[in-house]
N, C-alpha and C. Protein backbone atom coordinates (compact mmCIF):
# COMPACT_ATOMS: atom_id res chain seq x y z
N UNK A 1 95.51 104.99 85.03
CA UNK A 1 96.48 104.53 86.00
C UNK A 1 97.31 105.72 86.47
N UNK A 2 97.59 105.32 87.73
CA UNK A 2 98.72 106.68 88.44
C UNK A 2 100.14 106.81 88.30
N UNK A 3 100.65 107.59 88.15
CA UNK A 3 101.85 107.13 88.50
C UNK A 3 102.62 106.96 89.95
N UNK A 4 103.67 106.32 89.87
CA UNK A 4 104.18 105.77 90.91
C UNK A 4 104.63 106.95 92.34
N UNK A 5 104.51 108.23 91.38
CA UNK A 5 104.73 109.20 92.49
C UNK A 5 103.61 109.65 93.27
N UNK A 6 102.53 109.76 92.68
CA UNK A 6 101.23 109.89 92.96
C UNK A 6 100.40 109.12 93.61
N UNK A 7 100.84 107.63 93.51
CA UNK A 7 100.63 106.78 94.51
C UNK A 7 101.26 106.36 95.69
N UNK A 8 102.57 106.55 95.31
CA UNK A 8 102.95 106.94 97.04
C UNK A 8 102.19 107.85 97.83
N UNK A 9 101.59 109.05 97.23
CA UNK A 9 101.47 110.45 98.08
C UNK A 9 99.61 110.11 98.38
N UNK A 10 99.15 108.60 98.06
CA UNK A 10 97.58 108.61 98.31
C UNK A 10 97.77 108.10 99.65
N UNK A 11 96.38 108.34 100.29
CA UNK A 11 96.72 107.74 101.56
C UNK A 11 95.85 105.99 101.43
N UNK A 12 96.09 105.55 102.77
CA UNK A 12 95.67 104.06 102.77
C UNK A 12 94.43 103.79 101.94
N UNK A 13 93.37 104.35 102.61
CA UNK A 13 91.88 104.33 101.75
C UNK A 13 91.65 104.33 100.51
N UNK A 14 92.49 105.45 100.20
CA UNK A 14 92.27 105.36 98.96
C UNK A 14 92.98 104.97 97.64
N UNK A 15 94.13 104.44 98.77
CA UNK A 15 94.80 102.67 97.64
C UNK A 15 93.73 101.47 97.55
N UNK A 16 93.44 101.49 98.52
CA UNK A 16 92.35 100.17 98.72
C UNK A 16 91.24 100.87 97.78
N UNK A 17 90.73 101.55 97.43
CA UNK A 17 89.79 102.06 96.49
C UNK A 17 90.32 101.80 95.29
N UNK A 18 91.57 102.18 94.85
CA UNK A 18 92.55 102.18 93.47
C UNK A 18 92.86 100.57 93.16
N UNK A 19 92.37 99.72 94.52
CA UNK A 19 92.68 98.35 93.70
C UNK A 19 91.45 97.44 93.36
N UNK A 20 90.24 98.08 94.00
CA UNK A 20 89.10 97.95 93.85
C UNK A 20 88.69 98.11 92.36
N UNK A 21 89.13 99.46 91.96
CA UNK A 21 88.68 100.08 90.95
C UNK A 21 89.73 99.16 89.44
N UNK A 22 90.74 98.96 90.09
CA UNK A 22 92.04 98.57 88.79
C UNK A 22 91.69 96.91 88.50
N UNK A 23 91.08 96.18 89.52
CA UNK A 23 90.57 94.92 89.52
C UNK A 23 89.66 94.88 88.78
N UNK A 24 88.30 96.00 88.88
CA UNK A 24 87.17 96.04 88.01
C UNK A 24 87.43 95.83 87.04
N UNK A 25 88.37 96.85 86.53
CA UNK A 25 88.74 97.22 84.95
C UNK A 25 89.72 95.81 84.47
N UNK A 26 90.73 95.56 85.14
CA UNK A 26 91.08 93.85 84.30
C UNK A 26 90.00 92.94 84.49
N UNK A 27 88.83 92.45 84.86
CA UNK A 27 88.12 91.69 84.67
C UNK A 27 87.38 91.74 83.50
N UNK A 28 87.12 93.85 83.18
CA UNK A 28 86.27 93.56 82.02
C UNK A 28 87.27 93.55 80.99
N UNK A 29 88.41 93.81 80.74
CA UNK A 29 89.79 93.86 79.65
C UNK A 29 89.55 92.33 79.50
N UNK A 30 89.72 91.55 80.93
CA UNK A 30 89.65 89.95 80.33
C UNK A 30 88.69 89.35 79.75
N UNK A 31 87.38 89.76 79.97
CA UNK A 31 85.85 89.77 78.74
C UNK A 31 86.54 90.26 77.75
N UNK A 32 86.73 91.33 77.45
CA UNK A 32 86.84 92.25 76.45
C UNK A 32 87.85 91.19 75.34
N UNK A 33 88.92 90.91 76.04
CA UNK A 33 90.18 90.05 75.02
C UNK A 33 89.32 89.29 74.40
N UNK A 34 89.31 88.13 75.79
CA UNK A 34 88.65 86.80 75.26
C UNK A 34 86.92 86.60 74.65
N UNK A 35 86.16 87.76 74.52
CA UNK A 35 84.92 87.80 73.46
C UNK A 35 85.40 88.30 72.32
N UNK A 36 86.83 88.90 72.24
CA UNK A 36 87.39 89.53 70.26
C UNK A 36 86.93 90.56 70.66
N UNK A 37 86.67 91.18 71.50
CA UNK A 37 86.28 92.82 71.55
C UNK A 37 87.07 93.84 71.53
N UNK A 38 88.21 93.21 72.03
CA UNK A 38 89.44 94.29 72.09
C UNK A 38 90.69 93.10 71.88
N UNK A 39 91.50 93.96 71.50
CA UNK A 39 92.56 93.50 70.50
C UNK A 39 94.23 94.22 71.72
N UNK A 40 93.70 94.60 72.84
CA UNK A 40 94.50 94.95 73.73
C UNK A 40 94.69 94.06 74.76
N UNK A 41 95.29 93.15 74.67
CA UNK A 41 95.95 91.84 75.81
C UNK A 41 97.17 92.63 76.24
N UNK A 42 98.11 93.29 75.98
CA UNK A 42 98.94 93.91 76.66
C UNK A 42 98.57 94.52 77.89
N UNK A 43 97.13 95.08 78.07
CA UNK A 43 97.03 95.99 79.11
C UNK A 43 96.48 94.84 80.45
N UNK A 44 96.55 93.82 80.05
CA UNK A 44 96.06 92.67 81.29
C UNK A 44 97.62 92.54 82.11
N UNK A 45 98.49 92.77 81.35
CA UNK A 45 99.66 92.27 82.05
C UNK A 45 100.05 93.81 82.92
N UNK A 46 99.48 94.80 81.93
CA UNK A 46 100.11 96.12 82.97
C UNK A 46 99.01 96.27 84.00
N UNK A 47 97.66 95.97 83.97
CA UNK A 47 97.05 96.23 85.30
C UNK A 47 97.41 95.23 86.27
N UNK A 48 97.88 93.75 85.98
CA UNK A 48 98.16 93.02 86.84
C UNK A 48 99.47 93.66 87.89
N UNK A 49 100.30 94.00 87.02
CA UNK A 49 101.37 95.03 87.45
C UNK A 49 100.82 96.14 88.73
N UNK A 50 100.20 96.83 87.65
CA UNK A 50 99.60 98.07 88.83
C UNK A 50 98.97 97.98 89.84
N UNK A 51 98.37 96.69 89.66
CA UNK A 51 97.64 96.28 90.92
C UNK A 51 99.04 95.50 92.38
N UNK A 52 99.86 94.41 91.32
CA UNK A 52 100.89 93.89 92.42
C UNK A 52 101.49 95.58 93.19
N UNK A 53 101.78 96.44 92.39
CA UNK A 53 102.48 97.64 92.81
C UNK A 53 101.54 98.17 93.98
N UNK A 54 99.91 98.56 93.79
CA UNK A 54 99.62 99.21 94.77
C UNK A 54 99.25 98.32 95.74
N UNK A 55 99.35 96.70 96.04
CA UNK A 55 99.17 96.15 96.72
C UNK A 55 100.38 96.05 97.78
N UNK A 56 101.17 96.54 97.01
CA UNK A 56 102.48 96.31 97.50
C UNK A 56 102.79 97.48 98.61
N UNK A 57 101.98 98.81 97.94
CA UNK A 57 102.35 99.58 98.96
C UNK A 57 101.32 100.13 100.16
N UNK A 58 100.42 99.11 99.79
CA UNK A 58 99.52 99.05 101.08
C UNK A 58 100.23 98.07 102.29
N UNK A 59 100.96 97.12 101.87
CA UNK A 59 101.31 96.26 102.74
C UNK A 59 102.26 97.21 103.65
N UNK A 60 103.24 98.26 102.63
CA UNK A 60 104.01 99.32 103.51
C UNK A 60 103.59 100.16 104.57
N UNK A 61 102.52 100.65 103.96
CA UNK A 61 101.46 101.41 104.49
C UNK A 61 101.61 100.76 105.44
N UNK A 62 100.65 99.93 105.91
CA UNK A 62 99.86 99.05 106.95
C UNK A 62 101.06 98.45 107.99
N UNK A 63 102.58 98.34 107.50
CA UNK A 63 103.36 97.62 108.46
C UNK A 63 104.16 98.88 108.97
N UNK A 64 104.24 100.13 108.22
CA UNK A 64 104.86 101.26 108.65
C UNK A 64 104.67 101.78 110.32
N UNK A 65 105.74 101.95 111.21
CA UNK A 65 104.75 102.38 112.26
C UNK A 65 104.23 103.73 112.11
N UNK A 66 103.01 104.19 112.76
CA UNK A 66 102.01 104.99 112.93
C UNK A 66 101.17 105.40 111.86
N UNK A 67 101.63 103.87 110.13
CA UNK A 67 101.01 103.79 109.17
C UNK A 67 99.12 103.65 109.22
């Protein structure tokens, strides 16, 4: 995961790539919990996070003018 400074400074594309990619990875965390494979349920709530966050700043992106 990025941090929040580093994701400001990506451009549009390649937020939309970063939520592509952060979606992948909680789907398999949510296999992973719920087969007993991993013992890390905390990190479902922080990608859900990271994902509301960079969704959030695509919407900026995209409503910014000459965004």
């Amino acid at each position: 995961m990025l941090t929040k400074q580093e994701i400001r400074a990506l451009p549009l594309k390649e937020l939309l790539q970063e939520v592509l990619k952060s979606e992948h990875e909680l789907l398999r965390e949510k296999f992973a919990v719920k087969g007993g494979h991993s013992k890390a349920s905390h990190m479902l709530r922080d990608l859900r996070k990271y994902i509301a966050r960079l969704q959030t700043l695509i919407r900026e992106k995209q409503s910014a003018p000459g965004g």
